[in-house]
Protein backbone atom coordinates (compact mmCIF):
# COMPACT_ATOMS: atom_id res chain seq x y z
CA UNK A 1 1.64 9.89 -8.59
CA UNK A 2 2.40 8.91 -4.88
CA UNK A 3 6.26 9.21 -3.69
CA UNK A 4 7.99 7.80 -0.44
CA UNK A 5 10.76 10.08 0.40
CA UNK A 6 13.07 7.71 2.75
CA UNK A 7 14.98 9.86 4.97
CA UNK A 8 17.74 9.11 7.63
CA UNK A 9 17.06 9.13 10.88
CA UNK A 10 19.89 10.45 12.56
CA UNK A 11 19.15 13.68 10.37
CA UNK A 12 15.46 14.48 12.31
CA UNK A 13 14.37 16.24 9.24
CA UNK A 14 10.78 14.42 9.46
CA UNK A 15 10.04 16.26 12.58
CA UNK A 16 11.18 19.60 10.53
CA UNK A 17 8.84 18.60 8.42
CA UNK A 18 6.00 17.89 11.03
CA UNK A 19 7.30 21.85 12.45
CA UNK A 20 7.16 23.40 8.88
CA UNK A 21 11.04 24.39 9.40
CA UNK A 22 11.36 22.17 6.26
CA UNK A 23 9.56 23.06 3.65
CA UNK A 24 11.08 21.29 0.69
CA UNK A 25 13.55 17.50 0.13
CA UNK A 26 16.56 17.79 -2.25
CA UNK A 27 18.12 14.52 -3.91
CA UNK A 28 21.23 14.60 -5.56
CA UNK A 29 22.44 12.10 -8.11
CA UNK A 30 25.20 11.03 -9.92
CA UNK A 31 22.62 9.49 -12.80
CA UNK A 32 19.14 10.66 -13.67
CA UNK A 33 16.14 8.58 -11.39
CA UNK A 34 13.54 9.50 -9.37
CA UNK A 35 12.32 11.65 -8.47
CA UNK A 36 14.42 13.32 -11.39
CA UNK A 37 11.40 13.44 -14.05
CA UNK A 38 8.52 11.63 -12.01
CA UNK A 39 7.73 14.37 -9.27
CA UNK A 40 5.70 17.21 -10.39
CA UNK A 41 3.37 19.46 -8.68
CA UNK A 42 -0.21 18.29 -7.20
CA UNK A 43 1.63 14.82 -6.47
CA UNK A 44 1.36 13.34 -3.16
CA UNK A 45 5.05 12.90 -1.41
CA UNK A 46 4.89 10.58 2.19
CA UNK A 47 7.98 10.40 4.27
CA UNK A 48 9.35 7.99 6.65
CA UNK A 49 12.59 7.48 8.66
CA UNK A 50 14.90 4.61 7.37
CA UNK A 51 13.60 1.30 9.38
CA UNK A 52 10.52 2.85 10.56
CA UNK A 53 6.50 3.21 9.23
CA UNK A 54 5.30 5.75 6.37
CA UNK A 55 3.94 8.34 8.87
CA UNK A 56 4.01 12.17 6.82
CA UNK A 57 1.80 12.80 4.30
CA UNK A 58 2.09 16.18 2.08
CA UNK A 59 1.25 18.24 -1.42
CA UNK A 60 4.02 18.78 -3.71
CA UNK A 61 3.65 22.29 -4.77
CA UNK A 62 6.43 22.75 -7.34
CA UNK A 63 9.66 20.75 -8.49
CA UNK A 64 12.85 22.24 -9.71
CA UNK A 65 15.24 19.81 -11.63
CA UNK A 66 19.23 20.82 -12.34
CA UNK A 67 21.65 18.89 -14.62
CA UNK A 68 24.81 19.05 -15.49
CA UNK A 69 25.76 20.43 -12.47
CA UNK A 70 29.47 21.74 -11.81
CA UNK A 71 30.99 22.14 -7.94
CA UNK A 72 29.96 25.57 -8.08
CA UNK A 73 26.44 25.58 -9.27
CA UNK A 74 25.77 22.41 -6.26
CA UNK A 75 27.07 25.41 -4.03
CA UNK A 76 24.99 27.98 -5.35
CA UNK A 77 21.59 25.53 -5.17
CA UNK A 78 22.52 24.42 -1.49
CA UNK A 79 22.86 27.76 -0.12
CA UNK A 80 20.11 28.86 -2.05
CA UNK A 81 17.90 26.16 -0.38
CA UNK A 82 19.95 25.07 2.63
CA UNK A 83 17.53 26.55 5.38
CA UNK A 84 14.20 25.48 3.90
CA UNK A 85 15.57 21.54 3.00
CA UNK A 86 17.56 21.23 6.18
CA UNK A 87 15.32 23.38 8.92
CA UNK A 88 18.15 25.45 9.88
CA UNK A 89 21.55 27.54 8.22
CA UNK A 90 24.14 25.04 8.64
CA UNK A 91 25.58 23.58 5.91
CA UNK A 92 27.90 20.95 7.20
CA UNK A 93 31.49 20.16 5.33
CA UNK A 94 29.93 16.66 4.69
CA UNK A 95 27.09 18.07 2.58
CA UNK A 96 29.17 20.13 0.56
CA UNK A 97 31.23 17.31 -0.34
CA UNK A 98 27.85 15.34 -1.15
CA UNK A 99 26.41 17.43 -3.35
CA UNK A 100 29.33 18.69 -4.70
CA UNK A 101 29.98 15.58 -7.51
CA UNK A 102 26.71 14.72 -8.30
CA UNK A 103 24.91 16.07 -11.66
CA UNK A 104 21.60 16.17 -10.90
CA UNK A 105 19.41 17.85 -8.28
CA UNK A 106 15.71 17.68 -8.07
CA UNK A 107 14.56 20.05 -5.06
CA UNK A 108 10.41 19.18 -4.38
CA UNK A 109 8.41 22.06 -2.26
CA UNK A 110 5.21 20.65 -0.52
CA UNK A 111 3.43 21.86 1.69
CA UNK A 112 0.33 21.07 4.38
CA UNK A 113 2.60 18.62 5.69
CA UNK A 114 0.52 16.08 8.32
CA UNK A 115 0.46 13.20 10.77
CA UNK A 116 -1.32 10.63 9.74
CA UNK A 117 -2.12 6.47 10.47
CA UNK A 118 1.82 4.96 9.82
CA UNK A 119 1.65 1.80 7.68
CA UNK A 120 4.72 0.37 6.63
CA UNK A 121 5.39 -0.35 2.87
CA UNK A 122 6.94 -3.07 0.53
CA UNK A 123 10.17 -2.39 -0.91
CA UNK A 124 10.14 -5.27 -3.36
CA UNK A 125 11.19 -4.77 -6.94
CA UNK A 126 12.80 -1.17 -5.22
CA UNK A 127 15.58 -1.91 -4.17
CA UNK A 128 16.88 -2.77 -0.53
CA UNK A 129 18.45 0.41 -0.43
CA UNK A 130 15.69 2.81 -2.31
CA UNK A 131 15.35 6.09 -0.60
CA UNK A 132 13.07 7.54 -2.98
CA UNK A 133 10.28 5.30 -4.49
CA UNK A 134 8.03 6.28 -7.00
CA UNK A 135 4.52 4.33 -7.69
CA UNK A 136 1.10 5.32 -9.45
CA UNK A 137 -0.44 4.59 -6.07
CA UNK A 138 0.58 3.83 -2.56
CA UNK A 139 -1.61 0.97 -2.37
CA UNK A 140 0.16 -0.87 -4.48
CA UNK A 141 3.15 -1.24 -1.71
CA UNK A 142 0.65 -0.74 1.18
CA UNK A 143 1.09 -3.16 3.59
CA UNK A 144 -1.85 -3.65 4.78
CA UNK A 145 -2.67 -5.48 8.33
């Protein structure tokens, strides 16, 4: 399976990810979807910033998937993960309010995280505002030019 992890740009995670200071994405949901039960490891995740090309390709490595999840247990998995997701130890008051009423957590490790060609993709059928998008192969939303 090929994933598009969508990622907002104010955040500069995907140059984290381009300096290996993040080494795994988290998602947090209210309801189970993807990557919840699609991501596993040997998959190929690509990342882009909101509005701009597909330009990160890496190798999902292993997946971790919580449910049920209480205040306390989104604490524990943030600071357990916190430096490796984020690229750094600061774990803002807006995070912890994030995470802290969702039920669901899927945290993805890749690794061999790399540059390559951007191409952008089409979101049709996704939703406008998909941030994670799930497909059997990334040709199939490939725009191609």
């Amino acid at each position: 399976m090929h994933h598009i992890a969508i990622m907002k740009k104010s955040w500069g995670l995907t140059e984290k990810i381009l300096t290996g200071e993040k080494t795994l994405e988290e998602r947090w949901y209210k309801f189970k979807r993807p990557p919840f039960g699609t991501a596993k490891a040997g998959d190929t995740i690509y990342f882009k910033d909101s509005g701009e090309p597909v330009f990160i390709k890496a190798k999902i490595t292993k997946v971790l998937q919580f449910e049920n999840l209480t205040p306390k247990r989104s604490e524990e998995i943030v600071k357990k993960y916190a430096n490796a997701d984020l690229g750094g130890k600061e774990i803002t008051p807006a995070i912890k309010e994030y995470t802290s009423n969702k039920n669901y957590c899927v945290v993805i490790f890749f690794e061999n995280a790399k540059k390559i060609k951007p191409f952008q993709i089409n979101k049709k059928g996704f939703g406008a505002m998909a941030a994670w998008i799930t497909v059997e192969n990334i040709n199939k939303i490939k725009i191609w030019k």
